[in-house]
C-alpha atoms as a PDB file:
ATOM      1  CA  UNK A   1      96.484 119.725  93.043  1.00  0.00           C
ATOM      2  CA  UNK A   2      96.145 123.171  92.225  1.00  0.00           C
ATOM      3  CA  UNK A   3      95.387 124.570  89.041  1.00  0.00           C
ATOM      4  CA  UNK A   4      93.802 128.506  88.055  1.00  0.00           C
ATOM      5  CA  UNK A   5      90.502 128.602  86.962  1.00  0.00           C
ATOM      6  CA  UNK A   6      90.316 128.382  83.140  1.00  0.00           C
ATOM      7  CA  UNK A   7      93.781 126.676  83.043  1.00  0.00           C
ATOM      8  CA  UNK A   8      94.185 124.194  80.321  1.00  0.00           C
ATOM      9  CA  UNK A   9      93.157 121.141  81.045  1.00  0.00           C
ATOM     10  CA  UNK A  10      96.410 118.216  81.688  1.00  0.00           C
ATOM     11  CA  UNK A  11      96.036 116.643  84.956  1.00  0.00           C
ATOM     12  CA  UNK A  12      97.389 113.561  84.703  1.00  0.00           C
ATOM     13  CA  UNK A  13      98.285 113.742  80.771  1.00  0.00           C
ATOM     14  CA  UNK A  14     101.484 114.483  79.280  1.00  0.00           C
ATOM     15  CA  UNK A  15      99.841 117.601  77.582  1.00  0.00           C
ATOM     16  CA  UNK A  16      96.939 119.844  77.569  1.00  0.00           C
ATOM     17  CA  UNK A  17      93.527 118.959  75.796  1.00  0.00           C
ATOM     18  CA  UNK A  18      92.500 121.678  73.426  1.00  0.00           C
ATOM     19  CA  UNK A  19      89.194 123.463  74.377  1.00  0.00           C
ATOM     20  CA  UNK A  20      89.473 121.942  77.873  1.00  0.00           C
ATOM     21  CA  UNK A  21      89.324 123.826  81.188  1.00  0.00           C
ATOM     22  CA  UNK A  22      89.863 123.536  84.866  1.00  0.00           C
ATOM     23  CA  UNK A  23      87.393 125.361  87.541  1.00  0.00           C
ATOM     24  CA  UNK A  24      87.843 124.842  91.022  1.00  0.00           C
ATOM     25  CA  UNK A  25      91.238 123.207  91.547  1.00  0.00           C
ATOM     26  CA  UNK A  26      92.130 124.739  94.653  1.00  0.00           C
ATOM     27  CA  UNK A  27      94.601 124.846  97.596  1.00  0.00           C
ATOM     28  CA  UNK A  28      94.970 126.839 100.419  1.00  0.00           C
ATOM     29  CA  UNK A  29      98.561 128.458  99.158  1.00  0.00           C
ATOM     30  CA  UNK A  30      96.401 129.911  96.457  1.00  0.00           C
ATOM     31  CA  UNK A  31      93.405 132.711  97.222  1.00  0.00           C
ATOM     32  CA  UNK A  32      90.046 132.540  95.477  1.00  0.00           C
ATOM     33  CA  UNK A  33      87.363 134.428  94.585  1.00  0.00           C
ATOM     34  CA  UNK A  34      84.403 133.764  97.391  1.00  0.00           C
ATOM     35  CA  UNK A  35      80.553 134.528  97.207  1.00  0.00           C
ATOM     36  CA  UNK A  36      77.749 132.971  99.007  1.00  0.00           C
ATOM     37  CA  UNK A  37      76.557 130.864  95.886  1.00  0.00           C
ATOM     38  CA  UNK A  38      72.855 130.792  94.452  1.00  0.00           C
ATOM     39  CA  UNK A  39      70.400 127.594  95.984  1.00  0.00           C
ATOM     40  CA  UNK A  40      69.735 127.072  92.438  1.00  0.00           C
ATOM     41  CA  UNK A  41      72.937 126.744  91.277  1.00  0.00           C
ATOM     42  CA  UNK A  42      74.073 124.659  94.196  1.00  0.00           C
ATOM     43  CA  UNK A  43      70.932 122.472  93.661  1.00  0.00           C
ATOM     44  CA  UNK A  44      72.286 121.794  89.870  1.00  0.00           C
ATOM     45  CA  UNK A  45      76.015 121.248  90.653  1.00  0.00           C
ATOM     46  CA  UNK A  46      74.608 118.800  93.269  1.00  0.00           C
ATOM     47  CA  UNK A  47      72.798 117.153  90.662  1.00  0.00           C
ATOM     48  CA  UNK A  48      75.824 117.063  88.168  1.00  0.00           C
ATOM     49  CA  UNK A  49      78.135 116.053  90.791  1.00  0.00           C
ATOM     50  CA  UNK A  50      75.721 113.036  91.744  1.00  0.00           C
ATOM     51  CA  UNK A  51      75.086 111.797  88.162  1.00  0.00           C
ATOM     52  CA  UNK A  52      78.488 110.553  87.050  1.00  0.00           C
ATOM     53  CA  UNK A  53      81.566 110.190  88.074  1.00  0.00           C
ATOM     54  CA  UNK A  54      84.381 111.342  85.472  1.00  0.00           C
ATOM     55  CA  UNK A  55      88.249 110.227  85.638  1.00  0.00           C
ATOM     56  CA  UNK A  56      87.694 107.968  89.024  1.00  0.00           C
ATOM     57  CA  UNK A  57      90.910 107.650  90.997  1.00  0.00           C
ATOM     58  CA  UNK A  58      92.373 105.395  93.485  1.00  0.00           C
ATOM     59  CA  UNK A  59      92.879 107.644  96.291  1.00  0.00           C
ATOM     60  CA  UNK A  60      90.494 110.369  97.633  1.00  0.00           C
ATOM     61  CA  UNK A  61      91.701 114.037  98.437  1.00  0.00           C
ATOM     62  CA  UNK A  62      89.882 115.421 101.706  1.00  0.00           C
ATOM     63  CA  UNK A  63      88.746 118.974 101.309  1.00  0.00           C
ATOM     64  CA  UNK A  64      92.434 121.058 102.082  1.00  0.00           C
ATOM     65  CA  UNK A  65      90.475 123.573 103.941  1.00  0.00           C
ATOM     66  CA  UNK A  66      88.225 121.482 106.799  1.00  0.00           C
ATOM     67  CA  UNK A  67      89.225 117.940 105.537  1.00  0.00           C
ATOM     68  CA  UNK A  68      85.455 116.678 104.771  1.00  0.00           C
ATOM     69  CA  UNK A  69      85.043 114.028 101.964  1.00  0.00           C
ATOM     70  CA  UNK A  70      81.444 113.549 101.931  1.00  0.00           C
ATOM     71  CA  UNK A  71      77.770 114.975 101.692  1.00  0.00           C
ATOM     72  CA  UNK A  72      75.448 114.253 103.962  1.00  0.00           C
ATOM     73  CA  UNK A  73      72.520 113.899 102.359  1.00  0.00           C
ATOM     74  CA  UNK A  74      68.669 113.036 103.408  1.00  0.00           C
ATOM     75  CA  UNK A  75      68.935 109.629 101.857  1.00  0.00           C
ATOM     76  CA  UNK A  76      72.580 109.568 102.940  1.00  0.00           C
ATOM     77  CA  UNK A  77      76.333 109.791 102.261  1.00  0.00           C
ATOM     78  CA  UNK A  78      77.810 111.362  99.027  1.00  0.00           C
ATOM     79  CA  UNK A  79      81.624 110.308  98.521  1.00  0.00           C
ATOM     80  CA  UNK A  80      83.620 113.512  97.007  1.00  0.00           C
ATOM     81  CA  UNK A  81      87.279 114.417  96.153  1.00  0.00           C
ATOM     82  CA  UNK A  82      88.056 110.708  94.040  1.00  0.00           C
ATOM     83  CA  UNK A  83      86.278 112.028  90.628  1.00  0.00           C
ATOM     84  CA  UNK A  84      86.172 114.918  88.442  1.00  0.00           C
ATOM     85  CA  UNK A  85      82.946 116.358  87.115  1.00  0.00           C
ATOM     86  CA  UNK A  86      82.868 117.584  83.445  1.00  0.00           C
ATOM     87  CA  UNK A  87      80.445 120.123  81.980  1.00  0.00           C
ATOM     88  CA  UNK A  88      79.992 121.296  78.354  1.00  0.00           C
ATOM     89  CA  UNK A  89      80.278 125.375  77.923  1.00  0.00           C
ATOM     90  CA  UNK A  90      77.859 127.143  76.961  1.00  0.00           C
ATOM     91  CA  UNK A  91      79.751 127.522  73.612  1.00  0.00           C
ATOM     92  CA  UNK A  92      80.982 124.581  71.945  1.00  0.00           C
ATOM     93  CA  UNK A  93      84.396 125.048  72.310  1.00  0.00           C
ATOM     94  CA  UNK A  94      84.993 124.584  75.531  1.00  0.00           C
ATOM     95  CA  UNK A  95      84.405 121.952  78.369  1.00  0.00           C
ATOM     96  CA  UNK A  96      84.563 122.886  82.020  1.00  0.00           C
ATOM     97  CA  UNK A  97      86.377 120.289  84.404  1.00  0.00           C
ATOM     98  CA  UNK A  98      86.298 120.832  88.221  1.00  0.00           C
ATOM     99  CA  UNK A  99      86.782 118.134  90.808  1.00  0.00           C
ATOM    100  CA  UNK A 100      84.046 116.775  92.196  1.00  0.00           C
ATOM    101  CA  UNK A 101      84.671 118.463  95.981  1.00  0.00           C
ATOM    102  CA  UNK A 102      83.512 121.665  93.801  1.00  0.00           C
ATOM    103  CA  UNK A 103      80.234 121.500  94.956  1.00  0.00           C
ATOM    104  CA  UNK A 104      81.508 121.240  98.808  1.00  0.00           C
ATOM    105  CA  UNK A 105      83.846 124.432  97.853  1.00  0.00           C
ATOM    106  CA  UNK A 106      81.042 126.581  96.665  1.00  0.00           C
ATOM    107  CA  UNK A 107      78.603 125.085  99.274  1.00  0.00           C
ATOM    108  CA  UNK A 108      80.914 125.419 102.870  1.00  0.00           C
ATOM    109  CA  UNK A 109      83.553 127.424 101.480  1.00  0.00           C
ATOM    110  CA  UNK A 110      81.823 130.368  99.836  1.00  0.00           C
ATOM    111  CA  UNK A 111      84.370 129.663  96.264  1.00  0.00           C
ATOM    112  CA  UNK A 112      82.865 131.977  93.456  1.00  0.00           C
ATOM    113  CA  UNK A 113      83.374 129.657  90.168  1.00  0.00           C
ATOM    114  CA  UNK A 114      83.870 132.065  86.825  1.00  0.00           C
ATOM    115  CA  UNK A 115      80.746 133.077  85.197  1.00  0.00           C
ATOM    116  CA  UNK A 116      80.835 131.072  82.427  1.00  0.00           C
ATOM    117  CA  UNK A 117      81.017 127.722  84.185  1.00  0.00           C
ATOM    118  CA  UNK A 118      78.146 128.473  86.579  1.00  0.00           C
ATOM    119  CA  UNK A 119      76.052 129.743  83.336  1.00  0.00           C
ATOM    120  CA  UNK A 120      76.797 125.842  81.681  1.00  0.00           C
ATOM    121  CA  UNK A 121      76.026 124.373  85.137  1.00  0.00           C
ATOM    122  CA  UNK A 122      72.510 126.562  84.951  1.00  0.00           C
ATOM    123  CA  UNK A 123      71.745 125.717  81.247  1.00  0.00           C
ATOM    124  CA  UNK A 124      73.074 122.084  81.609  1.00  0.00           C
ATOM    125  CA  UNK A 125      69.933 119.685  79.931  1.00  0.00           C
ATOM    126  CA  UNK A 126      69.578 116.954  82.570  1.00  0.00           C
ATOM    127  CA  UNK A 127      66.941 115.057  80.291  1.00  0.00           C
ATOM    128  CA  UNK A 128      70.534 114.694  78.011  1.00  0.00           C
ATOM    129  CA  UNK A 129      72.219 111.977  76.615  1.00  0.00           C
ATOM    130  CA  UNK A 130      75.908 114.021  77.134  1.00  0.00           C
ATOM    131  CA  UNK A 131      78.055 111.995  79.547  1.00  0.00           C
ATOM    132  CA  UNK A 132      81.443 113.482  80.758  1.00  0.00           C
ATOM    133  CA  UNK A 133      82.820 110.510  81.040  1.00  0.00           C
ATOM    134  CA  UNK A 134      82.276 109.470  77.117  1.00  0.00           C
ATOM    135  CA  UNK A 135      83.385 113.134  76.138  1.00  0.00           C
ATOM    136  CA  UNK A 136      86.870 112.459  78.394  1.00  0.00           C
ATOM    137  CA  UNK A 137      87.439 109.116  77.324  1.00  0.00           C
ATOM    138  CA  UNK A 138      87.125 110.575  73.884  1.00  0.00           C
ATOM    139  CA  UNK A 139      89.419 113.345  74.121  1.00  0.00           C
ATOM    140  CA  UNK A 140      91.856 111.610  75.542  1.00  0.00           C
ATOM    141  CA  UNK A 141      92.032 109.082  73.304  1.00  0.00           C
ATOM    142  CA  UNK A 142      92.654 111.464  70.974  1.00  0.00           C
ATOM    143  CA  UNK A 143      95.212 113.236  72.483  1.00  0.00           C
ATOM    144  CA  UNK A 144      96.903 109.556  72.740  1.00  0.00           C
ATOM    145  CA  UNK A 145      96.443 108.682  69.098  1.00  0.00           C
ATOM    146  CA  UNK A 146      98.026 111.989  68.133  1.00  0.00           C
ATOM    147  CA  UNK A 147     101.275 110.585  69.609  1.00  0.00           C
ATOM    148  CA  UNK A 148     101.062 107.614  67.783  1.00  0.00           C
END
């Protein structure tokens, strides 16, 4: 599923959460921005992809450019493309959502994420209580109750 970076956020919802944005959504119909990516920054979007999974699905997507799913890892496998990964802006407006085969774009794939999501993925506070998945579940029970 492809969507431009900063996009509104509607995957799967029958509109577009407010102050909600998609990074790294990519197919190969579309071009993208490419950079070797920062270890530190790869380090930390390993980390946030590893410590919660956000939106789970049913299926998994293999990467549409080599068709990898995992991360091999020293202590072993990481699972991608079945999750998303959600990270707060640096400004409190706005929430970054990528899936999680982001970190596998950036890593083997050289994709250049816009500035301001790799600046939240730098500042992000691991020793946090913020969880993407209670921020989503919020949101979009919101967006539900609006209809009601």
């Amino acid at each position: 599923m492809y969507f431009p970076d900063n996009a509104s956020y509607s995957y799967g919802l029958p509109r577009s959460l407010p102050g909600v944005e998609c990074i790294g959504w990519l197919e190969p119909s579309h071009e993208f921005r490419k950079k070797k990516q920062d270890d530190l920054f790869l380090r930390k979007l390993l980390k946030l992809t590893r410590r919660e999974s956000v939106n789970k699905m049913r299926g998994i997507h293999h990467c549409p450019f080599c068709g990898d799913l995992e991360i091999r890892l020293e202590e072993g496998r990481f699972l991608l493309g079945h999750a998303e990964l959600w990270v707060p802006g640096n400004r409190r407006d706005v929430l970054f959502v990528a899936p999680n085969l982001i970190y596998h774009y950036c890593d083997k794939h050289d994709y250049e994420p816009p500035r301001e999501f790799v600046e939240a993925v730098l500042a992000f506070d691991f020793d946090s209580e913020w969880s993407g998945v209670v921020e989503a579940d919020k949101r979009i029970d919101a967006l539900y109750a609006e209809d009601e």
